[in-house]
Protein backbone atom coordinates (compact mmCIF):
# COMPACT_ATOMS: atom_id res chain seq x y z
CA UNK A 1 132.16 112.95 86.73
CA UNK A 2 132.17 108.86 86.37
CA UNK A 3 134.13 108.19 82.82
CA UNK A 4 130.60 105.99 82.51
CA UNK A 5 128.69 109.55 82.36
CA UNK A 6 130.68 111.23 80.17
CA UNK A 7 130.83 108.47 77.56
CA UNK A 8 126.82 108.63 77.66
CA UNK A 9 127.35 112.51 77.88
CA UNK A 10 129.15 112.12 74.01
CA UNK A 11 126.14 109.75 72.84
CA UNK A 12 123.77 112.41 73.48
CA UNK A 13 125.42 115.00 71.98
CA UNK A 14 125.81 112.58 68.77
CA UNK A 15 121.97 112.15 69.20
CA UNK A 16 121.08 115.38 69.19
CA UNK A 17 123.66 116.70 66.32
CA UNK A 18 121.44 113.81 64.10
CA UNK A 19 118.55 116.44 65.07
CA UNK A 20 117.06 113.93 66.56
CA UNK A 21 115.18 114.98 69.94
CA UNK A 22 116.37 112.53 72.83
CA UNK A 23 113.46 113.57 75.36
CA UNK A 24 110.40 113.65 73.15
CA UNK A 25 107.11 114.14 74.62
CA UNK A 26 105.05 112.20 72.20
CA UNK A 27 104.98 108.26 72.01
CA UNK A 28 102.91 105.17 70.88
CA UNK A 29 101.86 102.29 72.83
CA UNK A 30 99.28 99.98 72.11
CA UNK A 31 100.10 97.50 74.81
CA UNK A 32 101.94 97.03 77.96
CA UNK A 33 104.24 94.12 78.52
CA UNK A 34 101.73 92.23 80.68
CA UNK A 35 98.71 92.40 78.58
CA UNK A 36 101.00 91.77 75.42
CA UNK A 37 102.52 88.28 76.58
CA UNK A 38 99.02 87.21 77.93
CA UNK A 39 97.55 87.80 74.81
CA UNK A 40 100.14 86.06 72.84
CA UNK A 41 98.93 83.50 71.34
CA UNK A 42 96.44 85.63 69.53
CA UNK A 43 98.54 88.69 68.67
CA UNK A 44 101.32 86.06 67.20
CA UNK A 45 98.65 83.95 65.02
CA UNK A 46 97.63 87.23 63.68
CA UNK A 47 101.16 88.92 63.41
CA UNK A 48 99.74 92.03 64.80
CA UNK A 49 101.89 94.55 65.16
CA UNK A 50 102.24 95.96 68.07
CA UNK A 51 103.88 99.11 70.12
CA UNK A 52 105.55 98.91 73.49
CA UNK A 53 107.46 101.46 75.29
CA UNK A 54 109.61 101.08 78.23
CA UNK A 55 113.36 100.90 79.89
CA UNK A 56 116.03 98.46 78.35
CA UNK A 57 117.33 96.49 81.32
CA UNK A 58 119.55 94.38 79.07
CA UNK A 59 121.29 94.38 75.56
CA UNK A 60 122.94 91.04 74.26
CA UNK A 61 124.63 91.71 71.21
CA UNK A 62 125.19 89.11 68.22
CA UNK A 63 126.70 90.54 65.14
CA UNK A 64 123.84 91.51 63.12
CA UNK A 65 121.29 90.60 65.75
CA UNK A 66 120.60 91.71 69.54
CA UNK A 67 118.25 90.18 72.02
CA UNK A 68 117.52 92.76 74.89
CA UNK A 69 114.72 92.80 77.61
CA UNK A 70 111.99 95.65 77.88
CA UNK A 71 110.43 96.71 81.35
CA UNK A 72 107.78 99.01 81.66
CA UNK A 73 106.73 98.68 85.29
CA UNK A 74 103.94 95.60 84.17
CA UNK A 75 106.18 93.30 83.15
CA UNK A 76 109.47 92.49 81.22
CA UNK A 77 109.38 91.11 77.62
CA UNK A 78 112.23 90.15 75.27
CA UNK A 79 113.22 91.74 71.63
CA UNK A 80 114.94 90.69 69.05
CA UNK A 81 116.17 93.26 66.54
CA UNK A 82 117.95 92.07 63.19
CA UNK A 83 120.20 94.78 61.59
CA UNK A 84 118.60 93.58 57.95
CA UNK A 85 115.19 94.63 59.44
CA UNK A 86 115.91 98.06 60.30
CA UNK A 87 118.21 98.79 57.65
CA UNK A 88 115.93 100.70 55.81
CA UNK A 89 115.53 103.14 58.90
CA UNK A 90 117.10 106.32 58.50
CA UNK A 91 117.61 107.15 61.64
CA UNK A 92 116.73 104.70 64.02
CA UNK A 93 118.63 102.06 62.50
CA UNK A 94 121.12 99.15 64.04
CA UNK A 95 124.01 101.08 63.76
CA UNK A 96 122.37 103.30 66.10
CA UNK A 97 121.38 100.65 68.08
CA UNK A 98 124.95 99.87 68.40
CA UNK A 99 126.53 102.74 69.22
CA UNK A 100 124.15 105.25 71.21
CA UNK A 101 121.85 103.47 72.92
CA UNK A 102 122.57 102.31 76.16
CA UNK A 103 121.17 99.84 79.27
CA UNK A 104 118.55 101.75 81.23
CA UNK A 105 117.42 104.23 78.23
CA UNK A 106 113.78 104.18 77.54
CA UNK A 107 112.67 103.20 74.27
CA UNK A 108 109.63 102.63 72.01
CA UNK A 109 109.49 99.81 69.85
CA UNK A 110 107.12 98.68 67.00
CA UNK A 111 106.86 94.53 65.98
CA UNK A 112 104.93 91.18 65.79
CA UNK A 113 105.35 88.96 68.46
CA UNK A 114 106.92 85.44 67.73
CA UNK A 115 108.29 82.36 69.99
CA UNK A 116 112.42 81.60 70.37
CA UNK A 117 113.73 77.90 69.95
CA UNK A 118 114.13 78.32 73.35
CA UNK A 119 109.88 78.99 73.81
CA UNK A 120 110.30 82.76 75.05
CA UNK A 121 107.91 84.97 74.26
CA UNK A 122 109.33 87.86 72.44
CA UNK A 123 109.14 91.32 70.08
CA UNK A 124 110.53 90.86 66.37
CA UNK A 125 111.28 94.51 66.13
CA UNK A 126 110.72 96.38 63.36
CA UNK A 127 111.27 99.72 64.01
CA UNK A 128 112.28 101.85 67.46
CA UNK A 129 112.64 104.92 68.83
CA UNK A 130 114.54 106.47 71.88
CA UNK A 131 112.38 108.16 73.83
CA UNK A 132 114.72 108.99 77.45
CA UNK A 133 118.58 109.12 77.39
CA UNK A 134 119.61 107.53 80.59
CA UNK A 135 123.31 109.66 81.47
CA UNK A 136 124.41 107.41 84.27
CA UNK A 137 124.76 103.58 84.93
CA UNK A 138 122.34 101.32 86.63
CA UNK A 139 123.69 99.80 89.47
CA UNK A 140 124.94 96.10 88.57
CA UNK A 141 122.34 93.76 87.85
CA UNK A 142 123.42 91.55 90.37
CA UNK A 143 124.14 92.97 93.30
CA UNK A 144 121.74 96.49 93.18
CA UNK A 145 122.39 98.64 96.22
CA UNK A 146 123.87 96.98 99.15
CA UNK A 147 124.10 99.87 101.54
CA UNK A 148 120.93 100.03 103.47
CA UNK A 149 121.21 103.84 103.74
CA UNK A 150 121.75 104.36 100.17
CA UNK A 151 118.88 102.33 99.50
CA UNK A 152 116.39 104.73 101.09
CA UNK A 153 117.97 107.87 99.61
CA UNK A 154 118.22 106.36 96.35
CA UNK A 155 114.61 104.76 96.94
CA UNK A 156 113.61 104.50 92.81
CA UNK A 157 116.86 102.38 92.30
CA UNK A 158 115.89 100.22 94.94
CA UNK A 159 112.37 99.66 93.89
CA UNK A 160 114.03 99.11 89.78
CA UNK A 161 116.36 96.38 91.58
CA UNK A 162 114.14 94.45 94.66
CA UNK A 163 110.53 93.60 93.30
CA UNK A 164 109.64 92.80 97.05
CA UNK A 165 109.66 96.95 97.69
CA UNK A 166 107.48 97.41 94.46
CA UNK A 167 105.31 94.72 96.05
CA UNK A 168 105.28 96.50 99.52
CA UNK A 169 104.26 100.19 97.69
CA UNK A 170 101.49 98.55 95.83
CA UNK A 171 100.28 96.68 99.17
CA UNK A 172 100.68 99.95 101.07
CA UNK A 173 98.11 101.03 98.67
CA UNK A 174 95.57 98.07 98.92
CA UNK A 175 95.84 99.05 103.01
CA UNK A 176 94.81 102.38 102.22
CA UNK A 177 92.56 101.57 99.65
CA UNK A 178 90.71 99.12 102.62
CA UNK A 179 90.35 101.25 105.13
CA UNK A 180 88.78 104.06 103.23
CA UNK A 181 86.14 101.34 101.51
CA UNK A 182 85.19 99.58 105.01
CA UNK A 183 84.31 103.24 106.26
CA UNK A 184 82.55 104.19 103.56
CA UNK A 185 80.31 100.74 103.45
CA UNK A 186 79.76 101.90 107.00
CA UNK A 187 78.39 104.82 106.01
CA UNK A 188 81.39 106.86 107.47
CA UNK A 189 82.05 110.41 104.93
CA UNK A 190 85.46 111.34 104.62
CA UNK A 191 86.39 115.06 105.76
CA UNK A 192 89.33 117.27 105.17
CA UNK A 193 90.29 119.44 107.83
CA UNK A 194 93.27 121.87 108.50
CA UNK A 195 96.94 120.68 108.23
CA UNK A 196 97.80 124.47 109.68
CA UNK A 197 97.00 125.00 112.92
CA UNK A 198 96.77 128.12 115.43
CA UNK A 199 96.44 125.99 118.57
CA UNK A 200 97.55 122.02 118.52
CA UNK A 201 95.01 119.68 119.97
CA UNK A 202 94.14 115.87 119.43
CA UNK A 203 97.01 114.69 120.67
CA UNK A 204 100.11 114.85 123.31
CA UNK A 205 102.85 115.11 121.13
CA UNK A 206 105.59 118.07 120.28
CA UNK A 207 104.34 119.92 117.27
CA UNK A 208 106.35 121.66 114.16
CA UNK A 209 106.12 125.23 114.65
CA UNK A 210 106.13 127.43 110.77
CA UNK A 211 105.39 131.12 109.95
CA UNK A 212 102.34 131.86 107.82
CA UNK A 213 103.85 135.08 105.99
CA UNK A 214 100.14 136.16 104.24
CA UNK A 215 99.14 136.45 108.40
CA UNK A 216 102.47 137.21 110.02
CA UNK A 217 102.27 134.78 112.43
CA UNK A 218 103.33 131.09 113.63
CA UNK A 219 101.37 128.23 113.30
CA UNK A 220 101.45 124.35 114.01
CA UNK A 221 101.42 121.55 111.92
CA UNK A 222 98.34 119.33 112.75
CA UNK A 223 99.53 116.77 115.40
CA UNK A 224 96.13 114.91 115.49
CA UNK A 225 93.81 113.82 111.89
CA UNK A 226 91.45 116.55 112.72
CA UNK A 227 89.95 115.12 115.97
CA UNK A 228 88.59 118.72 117.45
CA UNK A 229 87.80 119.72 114.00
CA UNK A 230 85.77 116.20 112.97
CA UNK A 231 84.00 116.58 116.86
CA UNK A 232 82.86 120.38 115.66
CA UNK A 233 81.60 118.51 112.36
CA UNK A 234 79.53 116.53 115.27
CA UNK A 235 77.92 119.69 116.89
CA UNK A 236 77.14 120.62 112.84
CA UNK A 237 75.15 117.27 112.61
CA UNK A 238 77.54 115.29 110.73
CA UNK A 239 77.10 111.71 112.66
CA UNK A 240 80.00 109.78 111.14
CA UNK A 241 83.55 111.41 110.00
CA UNK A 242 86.67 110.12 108.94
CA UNK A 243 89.84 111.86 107.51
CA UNK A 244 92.93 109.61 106.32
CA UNK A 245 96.31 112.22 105.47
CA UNK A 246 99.18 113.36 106.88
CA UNK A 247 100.11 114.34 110.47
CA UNK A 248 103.57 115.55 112.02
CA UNK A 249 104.83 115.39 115.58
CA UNK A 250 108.33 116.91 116.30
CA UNK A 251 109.90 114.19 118.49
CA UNK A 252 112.28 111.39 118.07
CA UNK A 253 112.89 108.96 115.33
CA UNK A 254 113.04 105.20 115.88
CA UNK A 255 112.19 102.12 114.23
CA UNK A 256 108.33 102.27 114.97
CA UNK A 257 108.34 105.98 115.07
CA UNK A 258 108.46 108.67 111.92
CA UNK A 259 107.63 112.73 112.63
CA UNK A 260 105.16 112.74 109.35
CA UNK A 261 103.32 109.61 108.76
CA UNK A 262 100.03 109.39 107.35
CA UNK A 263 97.22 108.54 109.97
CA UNK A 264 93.41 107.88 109.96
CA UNK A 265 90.92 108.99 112.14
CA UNK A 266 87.11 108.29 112.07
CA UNK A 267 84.08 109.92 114.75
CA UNK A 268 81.12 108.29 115.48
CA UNK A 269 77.82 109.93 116.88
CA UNK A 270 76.23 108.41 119.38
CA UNK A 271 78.11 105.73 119.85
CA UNK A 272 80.86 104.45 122.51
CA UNK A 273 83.49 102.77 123.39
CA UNK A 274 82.26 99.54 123.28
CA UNK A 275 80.85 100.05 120.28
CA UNK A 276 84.38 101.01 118.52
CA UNK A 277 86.24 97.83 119.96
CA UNK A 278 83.40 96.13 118.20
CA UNK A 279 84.09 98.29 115.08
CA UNK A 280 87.89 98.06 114.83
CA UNK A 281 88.40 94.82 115.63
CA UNK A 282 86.04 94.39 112.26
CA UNK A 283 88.06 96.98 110.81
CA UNK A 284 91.47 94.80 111.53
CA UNK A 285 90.49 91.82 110.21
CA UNK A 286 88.96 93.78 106.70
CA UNK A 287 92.28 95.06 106.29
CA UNK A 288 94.23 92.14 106.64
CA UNK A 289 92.44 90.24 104.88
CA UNK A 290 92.14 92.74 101.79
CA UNK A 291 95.60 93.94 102.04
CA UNK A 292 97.55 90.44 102.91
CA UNK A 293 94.81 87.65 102.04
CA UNK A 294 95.51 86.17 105.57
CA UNK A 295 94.88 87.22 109.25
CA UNK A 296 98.11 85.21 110.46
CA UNK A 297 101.44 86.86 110.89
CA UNK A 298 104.86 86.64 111.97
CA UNK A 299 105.73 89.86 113.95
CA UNK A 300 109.31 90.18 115.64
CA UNK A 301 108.86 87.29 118.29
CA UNK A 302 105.12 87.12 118.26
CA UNK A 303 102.93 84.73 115.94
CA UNK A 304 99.91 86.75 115.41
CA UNK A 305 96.24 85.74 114.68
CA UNK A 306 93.94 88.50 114.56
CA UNK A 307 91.15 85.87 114.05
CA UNK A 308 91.31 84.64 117.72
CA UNK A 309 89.32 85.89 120.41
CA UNK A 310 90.88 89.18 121.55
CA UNK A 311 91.96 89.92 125.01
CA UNK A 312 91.01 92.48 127.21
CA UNK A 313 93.46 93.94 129.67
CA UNK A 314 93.61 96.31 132.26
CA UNK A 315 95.90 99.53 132.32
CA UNK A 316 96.98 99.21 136.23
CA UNK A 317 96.97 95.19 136.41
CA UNK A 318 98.84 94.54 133.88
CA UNK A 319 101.61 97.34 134.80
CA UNK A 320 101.40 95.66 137.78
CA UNK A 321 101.77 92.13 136.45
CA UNK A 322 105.20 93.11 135.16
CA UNK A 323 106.63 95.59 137.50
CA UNK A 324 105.11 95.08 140.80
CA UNK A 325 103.99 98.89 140.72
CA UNK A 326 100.31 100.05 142.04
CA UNK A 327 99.80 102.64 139.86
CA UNK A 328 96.79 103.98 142.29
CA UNK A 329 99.22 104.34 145.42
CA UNK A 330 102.55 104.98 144.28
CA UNK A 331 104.65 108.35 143.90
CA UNK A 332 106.70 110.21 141.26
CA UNK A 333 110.41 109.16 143.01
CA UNK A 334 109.29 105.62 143.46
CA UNK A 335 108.04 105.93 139.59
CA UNK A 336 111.92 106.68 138.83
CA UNK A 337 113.44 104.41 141.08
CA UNK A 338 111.72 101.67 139.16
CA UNK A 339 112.27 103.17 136.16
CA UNK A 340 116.28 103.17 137.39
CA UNK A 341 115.91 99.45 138.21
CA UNK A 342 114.41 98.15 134.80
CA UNK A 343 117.03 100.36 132.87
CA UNK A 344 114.20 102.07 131.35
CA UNK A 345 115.86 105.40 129.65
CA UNK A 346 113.17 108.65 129.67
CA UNK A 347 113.41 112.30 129.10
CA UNK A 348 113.86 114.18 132.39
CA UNK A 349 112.35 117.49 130.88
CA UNK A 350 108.64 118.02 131.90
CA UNK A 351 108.87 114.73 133.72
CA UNK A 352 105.82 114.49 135.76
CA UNK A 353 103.72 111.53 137.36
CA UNK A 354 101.58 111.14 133.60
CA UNK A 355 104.89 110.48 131.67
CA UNK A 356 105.90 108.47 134.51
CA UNK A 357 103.48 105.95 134.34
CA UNK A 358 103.53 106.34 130.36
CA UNK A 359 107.41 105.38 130.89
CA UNK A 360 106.13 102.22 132.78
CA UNK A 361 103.44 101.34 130.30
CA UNK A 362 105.22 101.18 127.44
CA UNK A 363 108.01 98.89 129.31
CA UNK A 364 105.14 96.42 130.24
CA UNK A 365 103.59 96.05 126.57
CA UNK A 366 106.30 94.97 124.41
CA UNK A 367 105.59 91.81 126.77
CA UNK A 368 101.83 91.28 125.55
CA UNK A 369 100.84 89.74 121.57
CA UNK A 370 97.85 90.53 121.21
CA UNK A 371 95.64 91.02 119.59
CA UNK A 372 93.65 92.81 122.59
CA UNK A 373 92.08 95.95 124.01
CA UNK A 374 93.77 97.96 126.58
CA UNK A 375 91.25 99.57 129.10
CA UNK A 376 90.56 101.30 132.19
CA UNK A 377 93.58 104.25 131.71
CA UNK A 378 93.76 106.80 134.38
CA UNK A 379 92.06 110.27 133.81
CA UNK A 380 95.57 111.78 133.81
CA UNK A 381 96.44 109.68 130.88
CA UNK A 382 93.71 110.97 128.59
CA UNK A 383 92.27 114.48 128.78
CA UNK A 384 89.65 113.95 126.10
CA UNK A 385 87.61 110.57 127.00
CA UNK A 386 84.87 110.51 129.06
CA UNK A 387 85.03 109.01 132.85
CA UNK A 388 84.31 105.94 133.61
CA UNK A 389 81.10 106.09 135.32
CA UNK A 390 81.80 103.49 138.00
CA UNK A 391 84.78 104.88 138.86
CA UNK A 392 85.59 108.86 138.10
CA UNK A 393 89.15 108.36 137.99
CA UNK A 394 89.60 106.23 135.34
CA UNK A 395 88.39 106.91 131.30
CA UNK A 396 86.32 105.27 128.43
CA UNK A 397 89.76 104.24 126.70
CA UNK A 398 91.18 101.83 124.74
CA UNK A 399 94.03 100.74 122.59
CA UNK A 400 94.49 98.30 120.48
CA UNK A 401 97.70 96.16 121.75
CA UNK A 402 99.37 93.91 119.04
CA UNK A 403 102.97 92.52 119.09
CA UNK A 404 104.07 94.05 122.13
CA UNK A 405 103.12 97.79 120.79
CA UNK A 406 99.93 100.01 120.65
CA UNK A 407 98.25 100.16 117.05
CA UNK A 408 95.21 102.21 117.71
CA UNK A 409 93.67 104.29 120.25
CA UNK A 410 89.86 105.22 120.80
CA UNK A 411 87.70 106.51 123.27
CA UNK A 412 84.33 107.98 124.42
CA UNK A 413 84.64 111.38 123.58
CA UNK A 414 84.09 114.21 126.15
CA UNK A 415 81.23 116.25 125.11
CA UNK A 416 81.23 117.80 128.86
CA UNK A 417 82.43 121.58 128.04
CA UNK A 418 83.13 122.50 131.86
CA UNK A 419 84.70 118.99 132.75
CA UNK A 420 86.51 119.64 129.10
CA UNK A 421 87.37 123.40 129.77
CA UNK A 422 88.91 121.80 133.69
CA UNK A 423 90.51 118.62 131.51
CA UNK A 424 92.50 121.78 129.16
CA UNK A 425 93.23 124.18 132.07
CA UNK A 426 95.06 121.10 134.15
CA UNK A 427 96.94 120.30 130.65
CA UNK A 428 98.12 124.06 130.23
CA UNK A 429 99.55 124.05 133.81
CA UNK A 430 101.56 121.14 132.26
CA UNK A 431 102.66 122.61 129.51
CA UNK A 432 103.88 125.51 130.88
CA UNK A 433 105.53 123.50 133.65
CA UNK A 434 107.59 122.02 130.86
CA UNK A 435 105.87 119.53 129.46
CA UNK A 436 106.12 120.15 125.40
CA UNK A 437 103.94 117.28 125.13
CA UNK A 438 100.83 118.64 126.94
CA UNK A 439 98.04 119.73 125.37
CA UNK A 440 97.00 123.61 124.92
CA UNK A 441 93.78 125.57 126.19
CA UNK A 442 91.82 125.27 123.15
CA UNK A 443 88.83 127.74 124.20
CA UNK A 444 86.97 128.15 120.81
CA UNK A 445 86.58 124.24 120.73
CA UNK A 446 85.43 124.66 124.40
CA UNK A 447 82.82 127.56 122.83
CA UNK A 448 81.58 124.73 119.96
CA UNK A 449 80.97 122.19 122.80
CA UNK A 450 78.64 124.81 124.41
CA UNK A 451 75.95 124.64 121.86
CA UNK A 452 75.54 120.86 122.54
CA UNK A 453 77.74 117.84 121.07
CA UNK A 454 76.18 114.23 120.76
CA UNK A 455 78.08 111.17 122.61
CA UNK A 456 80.57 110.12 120.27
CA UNK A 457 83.34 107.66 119.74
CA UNK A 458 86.69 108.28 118.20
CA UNK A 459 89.44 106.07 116.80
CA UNK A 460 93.00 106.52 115.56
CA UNK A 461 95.23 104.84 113.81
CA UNK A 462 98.68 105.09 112.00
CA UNK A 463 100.26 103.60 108.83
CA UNK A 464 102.48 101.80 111.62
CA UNK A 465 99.80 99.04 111.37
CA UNK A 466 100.88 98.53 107.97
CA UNK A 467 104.58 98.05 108.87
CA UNK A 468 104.12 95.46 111.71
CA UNK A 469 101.84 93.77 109.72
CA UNK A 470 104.73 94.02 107.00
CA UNK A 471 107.00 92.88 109.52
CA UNK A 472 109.05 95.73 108.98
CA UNK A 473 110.71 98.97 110.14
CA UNK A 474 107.90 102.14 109.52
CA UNK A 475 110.67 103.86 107.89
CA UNK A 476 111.22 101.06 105.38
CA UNK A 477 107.41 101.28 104.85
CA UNK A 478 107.95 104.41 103.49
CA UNK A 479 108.20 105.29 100.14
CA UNK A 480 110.63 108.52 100.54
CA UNK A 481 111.53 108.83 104.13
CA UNK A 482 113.30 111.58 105.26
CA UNK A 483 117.33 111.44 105.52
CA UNK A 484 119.72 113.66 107.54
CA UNK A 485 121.60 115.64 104.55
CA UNK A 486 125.26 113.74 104.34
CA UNK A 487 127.32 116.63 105.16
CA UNK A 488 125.35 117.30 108.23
């Protein structure tokens, strides 16, 4: 134990052998700091007394006086407390000012507001009351945390310390907050579907794997935002869906990449493809604009501007373009000789000719800006979107393609049960070739198609928008990530 600790350890006790409770549940507050010093002119004219509550980040003391600052998450305001003034207190008096209370406890204070020969704002106190015992040191005012992993597993002392990550949480919100309100003026209904799953679908991605004890048996946490559940909402009647939450995939961890991340996904009756590039691209620009006030960014090398006209490229051209590979013609072992060539690392388990040309794919991208719409993807790439009619090989696909990564996928749904029940047979095969990514055999969503589904399109798309358009890592875009346990 830090000699810092125990010294606040001793204060507490010394607190609470005064009887006085140092955790009390009960406190007044007629103000918060922000709405206090913006109304000061009026509240000090009128010496109205006042009550704010909040954490001391500083304590200057002056003999019989101390100036300290208050910050209650709005704002931080000065005080000024005089040991004449609360002499009269019998418990909460300067002395105890003095001795007990420390930087970083939370107080409530009561006083008029008044103006400093210097001109700052500030809180004649006239009576207080400590409302949180804080037992261990804030980190120095000055320097904060400096290690970048102790920053995220200590994430509230790095929010107290760096007003740009407040600023980040509260814009994560306004994201959030925009996509759900462009939806809804769409007349899109948000849906909540399961999180636990008995077969995975939506998605090719390694699912977590639990044990439902009430059932005795293993299920799946949701890999995909409910897209077979929102397409049975179709074959209900429901003509537009969406469902923003929380979706895990069991696979690796980089910079772009988190296994639980919070995703949205929105179905549209009767519509297609085309009609979703013209919907997203609206959707893009909303939330930029609502979230950031700007549709210009700075992302890693690229300068974006989602308010240009968006580009439109082709799935085998442009892998192509930058490797010299016909995707149409070309084998598995020539695949990996190229692959060998570039230096591009991949997974040798379940390696087949789909992650193959993934492999290639996401080599090529981190080439293009953006913004654009990736189209034309080979029926082996996506199981779930309708053919191309023109040409039966290729599907009604496409991704949105922004500095040099994909932020957004949507297709024409499926809604053909036998070319559907074929699509989830040829995926099985995969699977249990190896593949952990593959999708199962999902045969009751196979029965709902059966009774008729309308055309649809489908979109996708991950709070990894948020943390490009942030300019940051996703995992620093979170609020808590998850951290290996140190003595692992």
């Amino acid at each position: 134990m830090s000699n810092e600790k125990e010294t606040r350890l001793e204060k507490l006790n010394k607190i609470i052998a005064q009887n006085i409770n140092p955790y009390p549940a009960i406190v007044k507050r007629t103000h918060v700091s922000k709405e206090a010093l913006a109304d000061f002119d009026q509240l000090s004219k009128n010496e109205t007394k006042i009550f704010l509550v909040g954490r001391l980040r500083s304590i200057r003391l002056h003999g019989g006086s101390c100036f300290a600052h208050l910050e209650d998450g709005q704002e931080k305001i000065q005080l000024f407390f005089r040991k004449d003034t609360l002499s009269e207190a019998k418990q909460f008096n300067y002395d105890f000012l003095v001795n007990l209370i420390d930087i970083g406890d939370f107080v409530e204070v009561e006083g008029i507001l008044f103006l400093t020969k210097r001109e700052e704002k500030t809180l004649l106190v006239k009576s207080f009351k400590l409302i949180s015992k804080s037992l261990r040191p804030l980190p120095e005012k000055w320097h904060g945390i400096q290690d970048e992993e102790e920053k995220l597993r200590k994430r509230y002392l790095d929010i107290l310390f760096n007003p740009e990550v407040r600023e980040m949480i509260e814009k994560k919100a306004k994201f959030w907050n925009a996509v759900r309100a462009f939806l809804i003026n769409k007349n899109f209904l948000e849906v909540e579907t399961p999180v636990l799953e008995t077969i995975t679908g939506g998605a090719d991605a390694r699912p977590f794997i639990t044990h439902h004890n009430a059932l005795n048996m293993d299920v799946y946490l949701r890999i995909s935002m409910g897209e077979l559940w929102q397409k049975r909402l179709m074959v209900a009647g429901f003509e537009k869906t969406f469902e923003i939450g929380r979706q895990f995939r069991n696979e690796g961890m980089d910079a772009e990449h988190l296994q639980d991340y919070t995703q949205m996904e929105f179905y549209w009756a009767y519509a297609d493809y085309n009609d979703g590039m013209k919907l997203t691209e609206e959707l893009f620009k909303y939330i930029a604009q609502e979230t950031f006030n700007t549709l210009q960014f700075k992302i890693g090398k690229f300068d974006i501007d989602l308010n240009k006209k968006w580009e439109i490229y082709d799935y085998s051209e442009t892998i192509k373009k930058y490797t010299n590979i016909d995707i149409s013609k070309v084998n598995i072992k020539e695949i990996e000789k190229k692959l060998e060539e570039l230096n591009i690392k991949y997974d040798k388990k379940g390696f087949n000719i789909t992650r193959a040309i993934d492999n290639l794919w996401k080599y090529c991208r981190k080439n293009i800006a953006g913004p654009g719409f990736l189209i034309n993807v080979p029926i082996v790439m996506e199981p779930l979107a309708k053919r191309i009619e023109k040409n039966s090989e290729l599907v009604q696909r496409f991704q949105i393609i922004l500095a040099g990564s994909e932020l957004g996928k949507g297709y024409s749904e499926l809604n053909d049960p036998i070319d559907q029940a074929e699509r989830f047979a040829d995926q099985q095969k995969l699977k249990d070739a190896g593949d952990d990514e593959a999708q199962m055999f999902d045969k009751d969503f196979v029965e709902a198609m059966e009774y008729g589904m309308p055309p649809i399109c489908g979109f996708g798309m991950s709070e990894r928008l948020f943390s490009f358009l942030m300019n940051k890592t996703s995992r620093e875009c979170q609020i808590f990530p998850l951290m290996k346990l140190k003595n692992m």
